[in-house]
N, C-alpha and C. Protein backbone atom coordinates (compact mmCIF):
# COMPACT_ATOMS: atom_id res chain seq x y z
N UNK A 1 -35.75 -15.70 -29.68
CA UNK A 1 -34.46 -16.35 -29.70
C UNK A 1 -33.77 -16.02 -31.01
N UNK A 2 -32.11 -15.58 -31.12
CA UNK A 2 -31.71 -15.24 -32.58
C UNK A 2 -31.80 -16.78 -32.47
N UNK A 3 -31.15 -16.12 -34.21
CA UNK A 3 -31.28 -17.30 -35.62
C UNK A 3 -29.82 -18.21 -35.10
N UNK A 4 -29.70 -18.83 -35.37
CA UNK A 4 -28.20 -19.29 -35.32
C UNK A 4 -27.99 -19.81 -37.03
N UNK A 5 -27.23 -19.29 -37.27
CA UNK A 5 -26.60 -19.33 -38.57
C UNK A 5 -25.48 -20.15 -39.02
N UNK A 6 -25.13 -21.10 -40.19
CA UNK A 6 -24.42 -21.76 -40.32
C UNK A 6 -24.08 -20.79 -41.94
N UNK A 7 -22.71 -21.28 -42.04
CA UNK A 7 -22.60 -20.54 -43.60
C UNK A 7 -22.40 -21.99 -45.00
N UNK A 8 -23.44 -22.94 -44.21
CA UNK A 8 -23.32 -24.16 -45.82
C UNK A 8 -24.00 -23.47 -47.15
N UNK A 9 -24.82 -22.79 -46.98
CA UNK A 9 -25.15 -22.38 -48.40
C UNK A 9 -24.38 -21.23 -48.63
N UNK A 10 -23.62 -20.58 -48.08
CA UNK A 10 -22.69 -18.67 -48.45
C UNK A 10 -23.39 -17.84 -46.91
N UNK A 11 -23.26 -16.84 -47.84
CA UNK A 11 -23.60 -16.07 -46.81
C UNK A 11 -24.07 -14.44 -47.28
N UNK A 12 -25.28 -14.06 -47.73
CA UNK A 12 -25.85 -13.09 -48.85
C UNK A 12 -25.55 -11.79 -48.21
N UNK A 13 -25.03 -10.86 -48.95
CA UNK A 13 -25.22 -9.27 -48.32
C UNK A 13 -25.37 -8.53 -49.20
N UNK A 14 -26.47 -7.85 -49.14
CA UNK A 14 -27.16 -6.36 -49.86
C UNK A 14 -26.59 -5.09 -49.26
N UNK A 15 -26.55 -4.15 -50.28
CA UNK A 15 -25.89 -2.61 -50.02
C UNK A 15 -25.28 -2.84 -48.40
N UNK A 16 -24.40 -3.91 -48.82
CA UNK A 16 -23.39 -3.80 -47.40
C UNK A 16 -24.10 -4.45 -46.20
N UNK A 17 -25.35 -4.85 -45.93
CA UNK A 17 -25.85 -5.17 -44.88
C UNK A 17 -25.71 -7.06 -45.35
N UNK A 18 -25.42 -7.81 -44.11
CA UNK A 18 -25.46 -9.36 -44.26
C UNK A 18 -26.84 -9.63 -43.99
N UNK A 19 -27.14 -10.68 -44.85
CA UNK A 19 -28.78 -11.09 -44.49
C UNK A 19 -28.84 -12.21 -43.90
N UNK A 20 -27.74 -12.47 -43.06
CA UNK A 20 -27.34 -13.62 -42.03
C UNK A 20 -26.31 -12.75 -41.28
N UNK A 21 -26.81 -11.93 -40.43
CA UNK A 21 -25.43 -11.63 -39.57
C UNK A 21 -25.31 -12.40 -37.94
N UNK A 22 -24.46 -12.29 -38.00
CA UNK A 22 -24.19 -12.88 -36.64
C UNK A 22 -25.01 -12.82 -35.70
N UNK A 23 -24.78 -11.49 -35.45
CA UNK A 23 -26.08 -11.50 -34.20
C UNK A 23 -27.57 -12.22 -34.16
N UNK A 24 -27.85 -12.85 -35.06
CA UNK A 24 -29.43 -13.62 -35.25
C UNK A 24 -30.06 -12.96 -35.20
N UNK A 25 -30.31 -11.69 -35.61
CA UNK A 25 -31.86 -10.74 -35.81
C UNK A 25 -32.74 -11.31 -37.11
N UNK A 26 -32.09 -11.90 -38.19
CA UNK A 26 -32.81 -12.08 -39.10
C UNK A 26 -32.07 -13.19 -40.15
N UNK A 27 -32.36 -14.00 -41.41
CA UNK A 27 -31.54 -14.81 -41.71
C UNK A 27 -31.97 -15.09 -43.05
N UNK A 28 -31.24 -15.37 -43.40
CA UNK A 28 -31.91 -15.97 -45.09
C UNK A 28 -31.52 -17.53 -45.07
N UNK A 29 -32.86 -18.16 -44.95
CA UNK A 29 -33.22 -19.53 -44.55
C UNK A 29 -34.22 -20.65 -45.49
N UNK A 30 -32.94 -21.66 -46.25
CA UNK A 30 -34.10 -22.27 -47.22
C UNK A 30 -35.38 -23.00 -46.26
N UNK A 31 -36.32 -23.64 -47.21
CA UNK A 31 -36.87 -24.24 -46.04
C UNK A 31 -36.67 -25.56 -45.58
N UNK A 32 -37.98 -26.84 -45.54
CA UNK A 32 -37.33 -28.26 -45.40
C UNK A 32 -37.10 -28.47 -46.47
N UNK A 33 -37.66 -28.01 -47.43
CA UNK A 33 -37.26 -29.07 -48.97
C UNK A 33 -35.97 -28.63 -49.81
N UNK A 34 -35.07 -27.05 -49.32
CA UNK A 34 -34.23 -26.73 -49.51
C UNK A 34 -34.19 -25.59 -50.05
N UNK A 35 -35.68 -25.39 -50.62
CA UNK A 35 -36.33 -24.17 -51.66
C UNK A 35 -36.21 -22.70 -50.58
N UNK A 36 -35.60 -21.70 -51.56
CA UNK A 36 -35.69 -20.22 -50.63
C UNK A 36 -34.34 -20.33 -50.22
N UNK A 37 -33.03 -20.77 -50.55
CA UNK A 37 -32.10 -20.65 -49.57
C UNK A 37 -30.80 -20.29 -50.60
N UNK A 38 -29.81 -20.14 -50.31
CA UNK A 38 -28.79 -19.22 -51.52
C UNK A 38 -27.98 -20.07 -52.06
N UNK A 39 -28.50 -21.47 -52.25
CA UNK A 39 -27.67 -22.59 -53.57
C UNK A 39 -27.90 -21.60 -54.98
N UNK A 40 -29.80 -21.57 -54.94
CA UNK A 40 -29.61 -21.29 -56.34
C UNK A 40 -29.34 -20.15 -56.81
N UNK A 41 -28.85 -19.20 -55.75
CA UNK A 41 -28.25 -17.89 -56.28
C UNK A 41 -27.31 -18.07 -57.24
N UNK A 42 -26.26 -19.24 -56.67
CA UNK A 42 -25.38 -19.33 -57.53
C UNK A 42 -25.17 -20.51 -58.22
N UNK A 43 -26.29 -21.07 -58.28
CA UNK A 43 -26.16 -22.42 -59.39
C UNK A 43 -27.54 -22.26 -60.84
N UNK A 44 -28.37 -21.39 -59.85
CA UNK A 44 -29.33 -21.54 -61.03
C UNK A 44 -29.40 -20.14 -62.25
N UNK A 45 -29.62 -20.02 -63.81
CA UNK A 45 -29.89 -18.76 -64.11
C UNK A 45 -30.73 -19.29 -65.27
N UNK A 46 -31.13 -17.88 -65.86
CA UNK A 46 -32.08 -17.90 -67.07
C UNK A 46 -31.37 -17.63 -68.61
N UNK A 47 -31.87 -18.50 -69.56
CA UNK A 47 -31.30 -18.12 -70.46
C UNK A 47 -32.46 -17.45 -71.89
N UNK A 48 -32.11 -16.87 -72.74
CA UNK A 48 -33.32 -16.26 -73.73
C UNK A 48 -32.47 -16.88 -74.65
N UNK A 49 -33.07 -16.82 -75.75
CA UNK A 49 -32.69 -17.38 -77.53
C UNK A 49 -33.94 -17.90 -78.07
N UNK A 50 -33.98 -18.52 -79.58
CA UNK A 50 -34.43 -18.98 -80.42
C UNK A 50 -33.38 -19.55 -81.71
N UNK A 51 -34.26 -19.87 -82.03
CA UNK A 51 -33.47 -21.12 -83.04
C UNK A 51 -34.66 -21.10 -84.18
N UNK A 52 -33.96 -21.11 -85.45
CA UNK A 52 -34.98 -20.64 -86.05
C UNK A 52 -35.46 -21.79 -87.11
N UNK A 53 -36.55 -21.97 -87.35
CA UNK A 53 -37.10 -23.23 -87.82
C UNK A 53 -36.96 -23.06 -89.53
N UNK A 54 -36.73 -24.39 -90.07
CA UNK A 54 -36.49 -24.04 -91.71
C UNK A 54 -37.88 -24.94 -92.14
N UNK A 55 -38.58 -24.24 -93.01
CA UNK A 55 -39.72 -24.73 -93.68
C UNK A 55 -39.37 -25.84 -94.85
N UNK A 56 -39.92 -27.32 -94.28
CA UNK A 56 -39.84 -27.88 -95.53
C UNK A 56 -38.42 -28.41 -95.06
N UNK A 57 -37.95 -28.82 -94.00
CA UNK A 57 -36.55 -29.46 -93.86
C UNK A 57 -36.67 -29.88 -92.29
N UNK A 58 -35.32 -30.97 -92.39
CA UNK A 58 -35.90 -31.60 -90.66
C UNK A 58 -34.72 -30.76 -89.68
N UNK A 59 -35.23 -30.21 -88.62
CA UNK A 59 -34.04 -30.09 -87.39
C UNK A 59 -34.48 -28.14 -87.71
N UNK A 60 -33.38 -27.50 -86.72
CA UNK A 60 -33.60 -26.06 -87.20
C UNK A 60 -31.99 -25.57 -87.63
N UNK A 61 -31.97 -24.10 -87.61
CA UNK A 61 -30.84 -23.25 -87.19
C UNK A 61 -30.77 -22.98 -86.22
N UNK A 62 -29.34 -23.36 -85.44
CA UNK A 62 -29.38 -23.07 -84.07
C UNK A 62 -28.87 -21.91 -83.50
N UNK A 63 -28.96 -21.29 -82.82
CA UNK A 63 -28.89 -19.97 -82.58
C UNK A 63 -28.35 -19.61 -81.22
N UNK A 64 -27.18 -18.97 -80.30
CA UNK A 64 -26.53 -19.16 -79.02
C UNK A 64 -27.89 -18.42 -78.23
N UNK A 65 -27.80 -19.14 -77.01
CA UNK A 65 -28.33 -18.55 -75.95
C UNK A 65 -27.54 -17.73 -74.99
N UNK A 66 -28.27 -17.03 -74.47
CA UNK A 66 -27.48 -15.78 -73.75
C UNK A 66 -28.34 -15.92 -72.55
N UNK A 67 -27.23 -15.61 -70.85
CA UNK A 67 -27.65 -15.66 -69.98
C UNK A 67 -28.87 -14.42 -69.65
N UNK A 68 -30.16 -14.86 -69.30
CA UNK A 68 -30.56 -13.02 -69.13
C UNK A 68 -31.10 -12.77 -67.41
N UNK A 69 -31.84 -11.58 -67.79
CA UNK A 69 -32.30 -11.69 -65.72
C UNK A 69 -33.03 -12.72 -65.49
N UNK A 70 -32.53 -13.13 -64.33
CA UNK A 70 -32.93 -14.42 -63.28
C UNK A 70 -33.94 -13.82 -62.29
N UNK A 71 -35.07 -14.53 -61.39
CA UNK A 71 -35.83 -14.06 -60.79
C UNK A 71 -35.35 -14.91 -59.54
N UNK A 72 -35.10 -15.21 -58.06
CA UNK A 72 -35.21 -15.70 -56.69
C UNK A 72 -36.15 -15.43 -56.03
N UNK A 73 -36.64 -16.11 -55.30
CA UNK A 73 -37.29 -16.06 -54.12
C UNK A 73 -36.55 -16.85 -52.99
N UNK A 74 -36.58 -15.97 -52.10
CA UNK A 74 -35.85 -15.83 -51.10
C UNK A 74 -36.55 -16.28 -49.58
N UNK A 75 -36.36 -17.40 -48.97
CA UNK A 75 -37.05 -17.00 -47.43
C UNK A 75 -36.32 -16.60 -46.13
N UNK A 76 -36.83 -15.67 -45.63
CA UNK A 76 -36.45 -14.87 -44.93
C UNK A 76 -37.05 -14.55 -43.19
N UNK A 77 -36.02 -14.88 -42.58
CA UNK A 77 -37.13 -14.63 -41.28
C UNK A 77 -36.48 -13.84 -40.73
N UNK A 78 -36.99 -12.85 -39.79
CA UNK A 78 -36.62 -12.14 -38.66
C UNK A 78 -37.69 -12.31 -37.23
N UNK A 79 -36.49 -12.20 -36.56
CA UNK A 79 -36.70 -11.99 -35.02
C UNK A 79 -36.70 -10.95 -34.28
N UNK A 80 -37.13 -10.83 -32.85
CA UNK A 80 -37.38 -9.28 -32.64
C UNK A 80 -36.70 -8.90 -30.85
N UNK A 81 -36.46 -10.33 -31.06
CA UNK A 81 -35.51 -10.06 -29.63
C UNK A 81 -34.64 -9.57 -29.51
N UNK A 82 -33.57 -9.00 -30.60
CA UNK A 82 -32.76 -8.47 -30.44
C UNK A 82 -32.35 -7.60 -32.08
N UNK A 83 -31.61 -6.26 -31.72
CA UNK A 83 -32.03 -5.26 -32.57
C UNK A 83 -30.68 -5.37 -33.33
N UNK A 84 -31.10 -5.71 -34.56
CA UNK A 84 -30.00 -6.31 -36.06
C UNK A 84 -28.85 -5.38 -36.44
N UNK A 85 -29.07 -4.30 -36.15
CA UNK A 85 -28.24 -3.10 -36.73
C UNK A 85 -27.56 -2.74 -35.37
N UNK A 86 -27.98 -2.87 -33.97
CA UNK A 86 -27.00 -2.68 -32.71
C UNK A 86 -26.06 -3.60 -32.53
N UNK A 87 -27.06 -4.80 -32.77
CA UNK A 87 -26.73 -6.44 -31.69
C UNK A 87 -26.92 -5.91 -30.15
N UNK A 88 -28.15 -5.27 -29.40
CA UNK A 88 -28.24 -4.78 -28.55
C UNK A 88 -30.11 -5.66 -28.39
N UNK A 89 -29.54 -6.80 -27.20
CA UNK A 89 -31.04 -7.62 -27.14
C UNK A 89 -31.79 -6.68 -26.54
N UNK A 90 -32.99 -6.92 -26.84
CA UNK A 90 -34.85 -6.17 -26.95
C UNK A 90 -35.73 -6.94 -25.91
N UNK A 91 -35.94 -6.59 -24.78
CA UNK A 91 -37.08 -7.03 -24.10
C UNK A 91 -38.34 -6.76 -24.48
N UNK A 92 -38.74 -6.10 -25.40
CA UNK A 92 -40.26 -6.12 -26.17
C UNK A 92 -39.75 -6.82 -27.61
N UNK A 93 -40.15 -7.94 -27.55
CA UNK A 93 -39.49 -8.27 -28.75
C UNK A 93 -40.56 -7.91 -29.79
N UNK A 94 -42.08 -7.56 -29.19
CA UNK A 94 -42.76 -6.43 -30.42
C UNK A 94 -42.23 -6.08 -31.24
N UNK A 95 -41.69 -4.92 -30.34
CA UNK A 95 -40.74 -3.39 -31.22
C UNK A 95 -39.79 -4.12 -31.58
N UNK A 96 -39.09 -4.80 -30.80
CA UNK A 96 -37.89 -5.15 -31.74
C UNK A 96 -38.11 -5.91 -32.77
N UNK A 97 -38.72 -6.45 -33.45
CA UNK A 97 -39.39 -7.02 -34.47
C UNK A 97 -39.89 -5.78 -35.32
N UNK A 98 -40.52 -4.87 -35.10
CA UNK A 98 -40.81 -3.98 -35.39
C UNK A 98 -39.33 -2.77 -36.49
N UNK A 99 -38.55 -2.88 -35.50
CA UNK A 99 -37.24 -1.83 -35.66
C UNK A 99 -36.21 -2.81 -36.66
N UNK A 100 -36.33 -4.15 -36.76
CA UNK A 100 -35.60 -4.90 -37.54
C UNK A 100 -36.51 -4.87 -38.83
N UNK A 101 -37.65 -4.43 -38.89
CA UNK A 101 -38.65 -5.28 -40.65
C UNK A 101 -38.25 -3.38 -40.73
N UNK A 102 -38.03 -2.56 -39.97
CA UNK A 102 -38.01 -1.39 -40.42
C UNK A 102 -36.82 -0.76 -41.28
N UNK A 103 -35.64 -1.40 -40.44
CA UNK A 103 -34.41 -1.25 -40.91
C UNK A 103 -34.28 -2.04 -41.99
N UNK A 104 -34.58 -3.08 -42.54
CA UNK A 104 -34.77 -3.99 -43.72
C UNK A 104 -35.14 -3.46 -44.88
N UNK A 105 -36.61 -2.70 -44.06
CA UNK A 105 -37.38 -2.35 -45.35
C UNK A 105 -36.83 -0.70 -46.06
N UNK A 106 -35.50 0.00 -44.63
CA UNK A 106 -34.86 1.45 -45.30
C UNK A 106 -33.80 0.88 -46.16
N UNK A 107 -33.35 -0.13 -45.90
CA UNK A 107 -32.07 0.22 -46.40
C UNK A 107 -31.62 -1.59 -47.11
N UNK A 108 -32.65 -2.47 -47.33
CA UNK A 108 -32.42 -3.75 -48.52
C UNK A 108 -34.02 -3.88 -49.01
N UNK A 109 -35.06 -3.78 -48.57
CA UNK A 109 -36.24 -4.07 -49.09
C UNK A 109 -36.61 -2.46 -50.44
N UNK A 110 -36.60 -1.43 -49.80
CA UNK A 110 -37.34 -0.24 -50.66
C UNK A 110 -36.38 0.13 -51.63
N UNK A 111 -37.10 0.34 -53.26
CA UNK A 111 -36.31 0.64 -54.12
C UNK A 111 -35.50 2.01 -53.69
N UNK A 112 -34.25 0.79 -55.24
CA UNK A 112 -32.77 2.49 -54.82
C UNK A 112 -33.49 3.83 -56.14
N UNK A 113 -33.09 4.99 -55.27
CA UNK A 113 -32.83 5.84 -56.89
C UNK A 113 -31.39 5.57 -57.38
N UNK A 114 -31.65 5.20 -58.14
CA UNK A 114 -30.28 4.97 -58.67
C UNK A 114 -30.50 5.24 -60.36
N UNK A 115 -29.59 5.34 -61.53
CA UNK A 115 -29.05 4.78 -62.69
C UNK A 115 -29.89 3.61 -63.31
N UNK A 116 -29.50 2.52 -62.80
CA UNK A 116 -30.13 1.21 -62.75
C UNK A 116 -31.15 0.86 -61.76
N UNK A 117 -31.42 1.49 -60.79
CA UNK A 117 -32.22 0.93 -59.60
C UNK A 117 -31.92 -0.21 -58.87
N UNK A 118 -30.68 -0.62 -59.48
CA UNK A 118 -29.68 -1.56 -58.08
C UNK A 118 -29.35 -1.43 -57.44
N UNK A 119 -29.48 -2.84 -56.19
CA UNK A 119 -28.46 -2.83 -54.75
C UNK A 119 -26.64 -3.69 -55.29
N UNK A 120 -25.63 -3.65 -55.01
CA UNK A 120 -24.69 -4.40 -54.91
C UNK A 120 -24.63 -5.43 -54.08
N UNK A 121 -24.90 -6.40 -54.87
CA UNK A 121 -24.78 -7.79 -53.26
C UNK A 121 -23.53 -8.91 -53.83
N UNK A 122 -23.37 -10.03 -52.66
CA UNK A 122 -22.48 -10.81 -52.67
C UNK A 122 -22.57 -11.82 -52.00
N UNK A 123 -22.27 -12.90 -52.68
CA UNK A 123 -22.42 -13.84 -51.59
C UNK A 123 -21.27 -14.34 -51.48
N UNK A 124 -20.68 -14.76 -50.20
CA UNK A 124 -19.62 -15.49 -49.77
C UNK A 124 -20.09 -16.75 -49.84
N UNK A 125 -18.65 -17.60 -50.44
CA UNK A 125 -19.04 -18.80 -50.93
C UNK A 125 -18.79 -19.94 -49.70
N UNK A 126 -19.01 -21.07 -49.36
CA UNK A 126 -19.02 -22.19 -48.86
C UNK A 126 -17.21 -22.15 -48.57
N UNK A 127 -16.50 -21.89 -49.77
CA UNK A 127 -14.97 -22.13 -49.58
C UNK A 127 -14.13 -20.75 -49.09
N UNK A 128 -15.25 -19.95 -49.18
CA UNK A 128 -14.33 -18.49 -48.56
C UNK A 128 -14.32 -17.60 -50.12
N UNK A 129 -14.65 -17.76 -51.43
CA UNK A 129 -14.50 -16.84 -52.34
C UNK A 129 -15.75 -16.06 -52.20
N UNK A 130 -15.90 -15.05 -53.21
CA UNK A 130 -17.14 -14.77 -53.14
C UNK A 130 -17.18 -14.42 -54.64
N UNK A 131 -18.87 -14.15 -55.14
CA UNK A 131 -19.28 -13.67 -55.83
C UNK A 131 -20.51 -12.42 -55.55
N UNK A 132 -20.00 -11.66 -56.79
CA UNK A 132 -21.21 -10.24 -57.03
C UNK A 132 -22.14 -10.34 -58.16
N UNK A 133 -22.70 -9.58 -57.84
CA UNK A 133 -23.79 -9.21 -58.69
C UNK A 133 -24.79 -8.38 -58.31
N UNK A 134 -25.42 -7.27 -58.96
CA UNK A 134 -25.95 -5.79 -59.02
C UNK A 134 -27.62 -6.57 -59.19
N UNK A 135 -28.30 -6.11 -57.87
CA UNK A 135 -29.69 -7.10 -58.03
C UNK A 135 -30.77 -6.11 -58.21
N UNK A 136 -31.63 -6.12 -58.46
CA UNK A 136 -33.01 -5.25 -58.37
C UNK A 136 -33.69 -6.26 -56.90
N UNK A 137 -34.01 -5.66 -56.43
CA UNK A 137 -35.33 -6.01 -55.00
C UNK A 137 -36.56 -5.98 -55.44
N UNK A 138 -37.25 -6.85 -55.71
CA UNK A 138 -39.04 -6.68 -56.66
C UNK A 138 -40.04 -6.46 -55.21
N UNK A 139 -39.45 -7.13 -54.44
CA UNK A 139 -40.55 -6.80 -53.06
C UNK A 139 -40.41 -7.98 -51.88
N UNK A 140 -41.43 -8.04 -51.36
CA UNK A 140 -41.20 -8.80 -49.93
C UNK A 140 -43.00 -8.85 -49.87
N UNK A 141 -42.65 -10.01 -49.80
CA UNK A 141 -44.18 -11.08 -49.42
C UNK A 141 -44.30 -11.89 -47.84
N UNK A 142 -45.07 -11.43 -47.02
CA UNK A 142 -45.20 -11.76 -45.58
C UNK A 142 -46.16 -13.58 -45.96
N UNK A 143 -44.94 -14.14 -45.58
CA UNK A 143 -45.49 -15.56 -45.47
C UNK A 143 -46.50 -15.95 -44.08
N UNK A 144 -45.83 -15.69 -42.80
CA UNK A 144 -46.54 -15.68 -41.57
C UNK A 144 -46.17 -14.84 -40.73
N UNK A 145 -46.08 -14.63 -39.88
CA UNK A 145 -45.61 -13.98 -38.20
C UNK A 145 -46.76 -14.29 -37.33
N UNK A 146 -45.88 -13.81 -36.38
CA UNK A 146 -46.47 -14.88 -34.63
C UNK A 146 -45.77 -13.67 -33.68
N UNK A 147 -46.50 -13.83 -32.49
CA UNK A 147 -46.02 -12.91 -31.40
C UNK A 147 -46.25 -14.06 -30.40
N UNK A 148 -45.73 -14.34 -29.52
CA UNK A 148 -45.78 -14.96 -28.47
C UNK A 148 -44.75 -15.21 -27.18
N UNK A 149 -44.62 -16.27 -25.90
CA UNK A 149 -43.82 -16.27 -24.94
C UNK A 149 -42.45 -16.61 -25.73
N UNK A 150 -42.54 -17.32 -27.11
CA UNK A 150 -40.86 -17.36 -27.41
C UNK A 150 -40.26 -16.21 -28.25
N UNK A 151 -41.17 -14.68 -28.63
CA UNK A 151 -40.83 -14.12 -28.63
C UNK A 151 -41.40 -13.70 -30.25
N UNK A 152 -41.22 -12.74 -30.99
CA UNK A 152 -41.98 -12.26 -32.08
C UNK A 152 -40.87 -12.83 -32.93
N UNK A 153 -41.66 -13.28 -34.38
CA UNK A 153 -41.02 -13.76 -35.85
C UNK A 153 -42.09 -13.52 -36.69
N UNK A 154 -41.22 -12.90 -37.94
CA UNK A 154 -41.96 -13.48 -38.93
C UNK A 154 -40.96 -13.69 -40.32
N UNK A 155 -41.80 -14.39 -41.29
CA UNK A 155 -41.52 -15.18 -42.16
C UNK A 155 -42.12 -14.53 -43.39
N UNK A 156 -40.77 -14.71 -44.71
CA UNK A 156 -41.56 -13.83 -45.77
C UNK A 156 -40.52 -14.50 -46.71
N UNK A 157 -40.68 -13.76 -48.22
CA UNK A 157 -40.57 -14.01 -48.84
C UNK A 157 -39.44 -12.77 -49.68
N UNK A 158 -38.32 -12.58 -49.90
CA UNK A 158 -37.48 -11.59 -50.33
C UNK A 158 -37.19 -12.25 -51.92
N UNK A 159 -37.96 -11.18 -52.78
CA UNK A 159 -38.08 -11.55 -54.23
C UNK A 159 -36.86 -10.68 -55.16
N UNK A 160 -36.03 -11.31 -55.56
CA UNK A 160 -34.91 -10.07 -56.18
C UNK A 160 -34.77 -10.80 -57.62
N UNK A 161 -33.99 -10.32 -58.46
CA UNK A 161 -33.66 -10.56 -59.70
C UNK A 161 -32.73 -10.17 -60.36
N UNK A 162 -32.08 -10.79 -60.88
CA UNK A 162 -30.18 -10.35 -61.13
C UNK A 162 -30.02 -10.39 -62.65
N UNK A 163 -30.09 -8.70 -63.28
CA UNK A 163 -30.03 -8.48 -64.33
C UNK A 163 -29.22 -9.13 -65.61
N UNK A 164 -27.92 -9.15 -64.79
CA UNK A 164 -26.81 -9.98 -65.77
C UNK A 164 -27.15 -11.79 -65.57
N UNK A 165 -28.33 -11.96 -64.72
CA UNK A 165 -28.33 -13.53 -64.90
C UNK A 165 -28.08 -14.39 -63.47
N UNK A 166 -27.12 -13.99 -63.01
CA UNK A 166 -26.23 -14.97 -61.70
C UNK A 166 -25.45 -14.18 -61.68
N UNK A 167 -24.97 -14.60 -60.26
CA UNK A 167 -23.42 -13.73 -59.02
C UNK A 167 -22.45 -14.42 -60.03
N UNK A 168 -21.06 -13.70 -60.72
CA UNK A 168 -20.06 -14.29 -61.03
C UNK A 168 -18.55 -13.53 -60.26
């Protein structure tokens, strides 16, 4: 069965491909507790600094922090009933499960040659704006999958990290 997709958290797309597209082949889905889902793309980031301590006196020198790369984990499911890159439904939803983790893994999962070794992604926001940001892909971690009468899924983990920090 596709995903049915709502756009309350945005709506994520790597080198041009949506990781919620319409058709329900596959989705980027927090879970129950909210964790894995694209709030904290754009609310959470990392910051580096120090502050430097004075010997022999109370408090320190304070010193600015600077946003640096952020790490996500991402959950991610795909389905195999129907083929993500046609929108053309799959009666083996095997293969079609198969032809969707394949197309994933050519063209948003496997590193770019690139300069930087970035994808360009974006998320569309809740109100219709969007934000970018140039991500590295660290990998993809298989949480579960299942084959059965409602049809093949599986569940993973899409690990990326956004050099400048967060989508602005």
């Amino acid at each position: 069965m596709p995903l049915l997709h709502n756009a309350r958290d945005g709506i994520l797309t790597v080198s041009a491909i949506s990781m919620n597209p319409a058709n329900g082949a596959w989705g980027v889905i927090g879970d129950e507790r909210g964790e894995g889902g694209l709030i904290p793309l754009w609310t959470d980031f990392d910051v580096r600094g120090q502050d430097r301590i004075l010997p022999s006196a109370m408090g320190v020198i304070a010193y600015p922090r600077r946003m640096t790369v952020t790490r996500h984990d991402l959950r991610l499911l795909v389905v195999g009933d129907i083929i993500g890159s046609t929108s053309v439904p799959e009666t083996d939803t095997d293969e079609g499960l198969e032809v969707n983790l394949e197309y994933l893994r050519a063209n948003v999962f496997a590193p770019v040659v690139s300069a930087t070794g970035t994808r360009a992604a974006t998320i569309g926001m809740p109100s219709g704006a969007t934000r970018s940001a140039n991500i590295h892909v660290l990998g993809v971690k298989t949480q579960s999958y299942g084959f059965g009468e409602c049809g093949a899924i599986w569940v993973g983990t899409l690990q990326i990290s956004i050099p400048a920090g967060r989508f602005v």
